[in-house]
Protein backbone atom coordinates (compact mmCIF):
# COMPACT_ATOMS: atom_id res chain seq x y z
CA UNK A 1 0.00 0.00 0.00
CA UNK A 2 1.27 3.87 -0.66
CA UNK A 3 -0.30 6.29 1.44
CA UNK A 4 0.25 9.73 -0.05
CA UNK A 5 0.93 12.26 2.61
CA UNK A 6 -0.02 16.21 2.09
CA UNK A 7 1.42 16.87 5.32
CA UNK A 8 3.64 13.83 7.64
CA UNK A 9 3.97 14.29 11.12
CA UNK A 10 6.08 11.58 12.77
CA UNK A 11 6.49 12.47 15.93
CA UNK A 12 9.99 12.21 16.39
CA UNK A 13 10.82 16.08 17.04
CA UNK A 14 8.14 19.20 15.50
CA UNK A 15 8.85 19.29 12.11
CA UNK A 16 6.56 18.51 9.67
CA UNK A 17 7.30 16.87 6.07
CA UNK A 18 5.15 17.71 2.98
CA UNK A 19 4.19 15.47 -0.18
CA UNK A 20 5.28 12.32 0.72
CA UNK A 21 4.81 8.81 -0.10
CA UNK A 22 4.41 6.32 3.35
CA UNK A 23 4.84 2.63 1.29
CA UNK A 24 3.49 0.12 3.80
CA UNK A 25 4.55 -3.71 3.47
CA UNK A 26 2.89 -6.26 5.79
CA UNK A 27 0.92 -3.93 8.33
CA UNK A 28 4.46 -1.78 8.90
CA UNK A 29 5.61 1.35 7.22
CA UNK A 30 8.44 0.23 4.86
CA UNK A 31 9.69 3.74 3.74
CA UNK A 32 8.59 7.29 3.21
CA UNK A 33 9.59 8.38 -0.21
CA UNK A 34 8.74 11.93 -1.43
CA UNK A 35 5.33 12.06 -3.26
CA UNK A 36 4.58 11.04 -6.41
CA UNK A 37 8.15 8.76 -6.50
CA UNK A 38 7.12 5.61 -4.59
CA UNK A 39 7.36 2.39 -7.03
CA UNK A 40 4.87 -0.42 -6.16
CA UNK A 41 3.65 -2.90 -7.90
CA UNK A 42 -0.32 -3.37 -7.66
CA UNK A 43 0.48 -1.42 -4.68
CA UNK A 44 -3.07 -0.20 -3.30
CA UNK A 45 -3.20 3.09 -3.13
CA UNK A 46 -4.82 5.57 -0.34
CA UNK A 47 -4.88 9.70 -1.69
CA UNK A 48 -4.84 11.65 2.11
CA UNK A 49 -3.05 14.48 -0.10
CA UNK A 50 -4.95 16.75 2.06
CA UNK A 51 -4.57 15.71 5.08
CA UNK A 52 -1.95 15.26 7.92
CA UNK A 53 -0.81 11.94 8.60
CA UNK A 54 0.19 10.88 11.95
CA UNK A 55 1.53 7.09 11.59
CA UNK A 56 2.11 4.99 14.64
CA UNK A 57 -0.38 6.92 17.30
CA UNK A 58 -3.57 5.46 18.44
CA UNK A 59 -6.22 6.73 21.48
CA UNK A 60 -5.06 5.79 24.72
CA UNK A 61 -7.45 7.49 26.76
CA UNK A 62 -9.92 4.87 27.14
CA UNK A 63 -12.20 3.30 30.17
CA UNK A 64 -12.73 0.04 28.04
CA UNK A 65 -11.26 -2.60 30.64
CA UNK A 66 -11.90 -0.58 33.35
CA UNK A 67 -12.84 -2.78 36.79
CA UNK A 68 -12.57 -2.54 40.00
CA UNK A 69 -14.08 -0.82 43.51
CA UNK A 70 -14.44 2.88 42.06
CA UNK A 71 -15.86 1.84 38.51
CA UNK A 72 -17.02 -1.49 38.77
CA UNK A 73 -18.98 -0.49 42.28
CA UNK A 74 -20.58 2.44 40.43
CA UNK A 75 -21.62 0.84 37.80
CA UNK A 76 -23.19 -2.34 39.75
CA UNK A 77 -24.95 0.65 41.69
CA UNK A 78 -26.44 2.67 38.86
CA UNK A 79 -27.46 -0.52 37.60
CA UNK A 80 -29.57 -1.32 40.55
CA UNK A 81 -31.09 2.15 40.53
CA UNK A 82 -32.18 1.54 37.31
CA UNK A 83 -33.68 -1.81 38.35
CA UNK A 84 -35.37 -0.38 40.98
CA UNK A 85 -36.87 3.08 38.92
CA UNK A 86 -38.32 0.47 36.34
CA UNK A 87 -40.34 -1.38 39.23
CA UNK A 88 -41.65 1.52 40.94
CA UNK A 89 -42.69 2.61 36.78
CA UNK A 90 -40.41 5.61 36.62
């Protein structure tokens, strides 16, 4: 796959690069070649020529395994309030 790149931001210090090529092999960025000169063949290819691209990040804010006596308790309890407000028809 070739990702073309308006704007590349790697995160390795805060300069920005501009028209380039990302080639990915396997899942894994291979190179970054300047636009337009990345060689492929039957590469697949993905135009983010206006956009910034900002490989190798991903959200790590996240609550999705979350357990234990402050979240776990809280939600048990809100879960039982629930319970109880459907019973009473509220």
């Amino acid at each position: 796959m070739v990702i073309h790149a308006g704007r590349l931001w790697d995160g390795r210090g805060p300069d920005v690069q501009t028209n380039v090529d990302i080639v990915v092999v396997n899942n894994r960025i291979d190179r970054i070649v300047p636009g337009g000169t990345a060689k492929v063949a039957a590469a697949r290819t993905l135009d983010a020529s206006t956009q910034t691209v900002m490989p190798g990040l991903w959200e790590s804010h996240t609550h999705q395994y979350i357990e234990g006596k402050f979240y776990g308790d809280r939600l048990a309890a809100l879960d039982g309030v629930r319970r109880d407000r459907a019973q009473l028809g509220g």
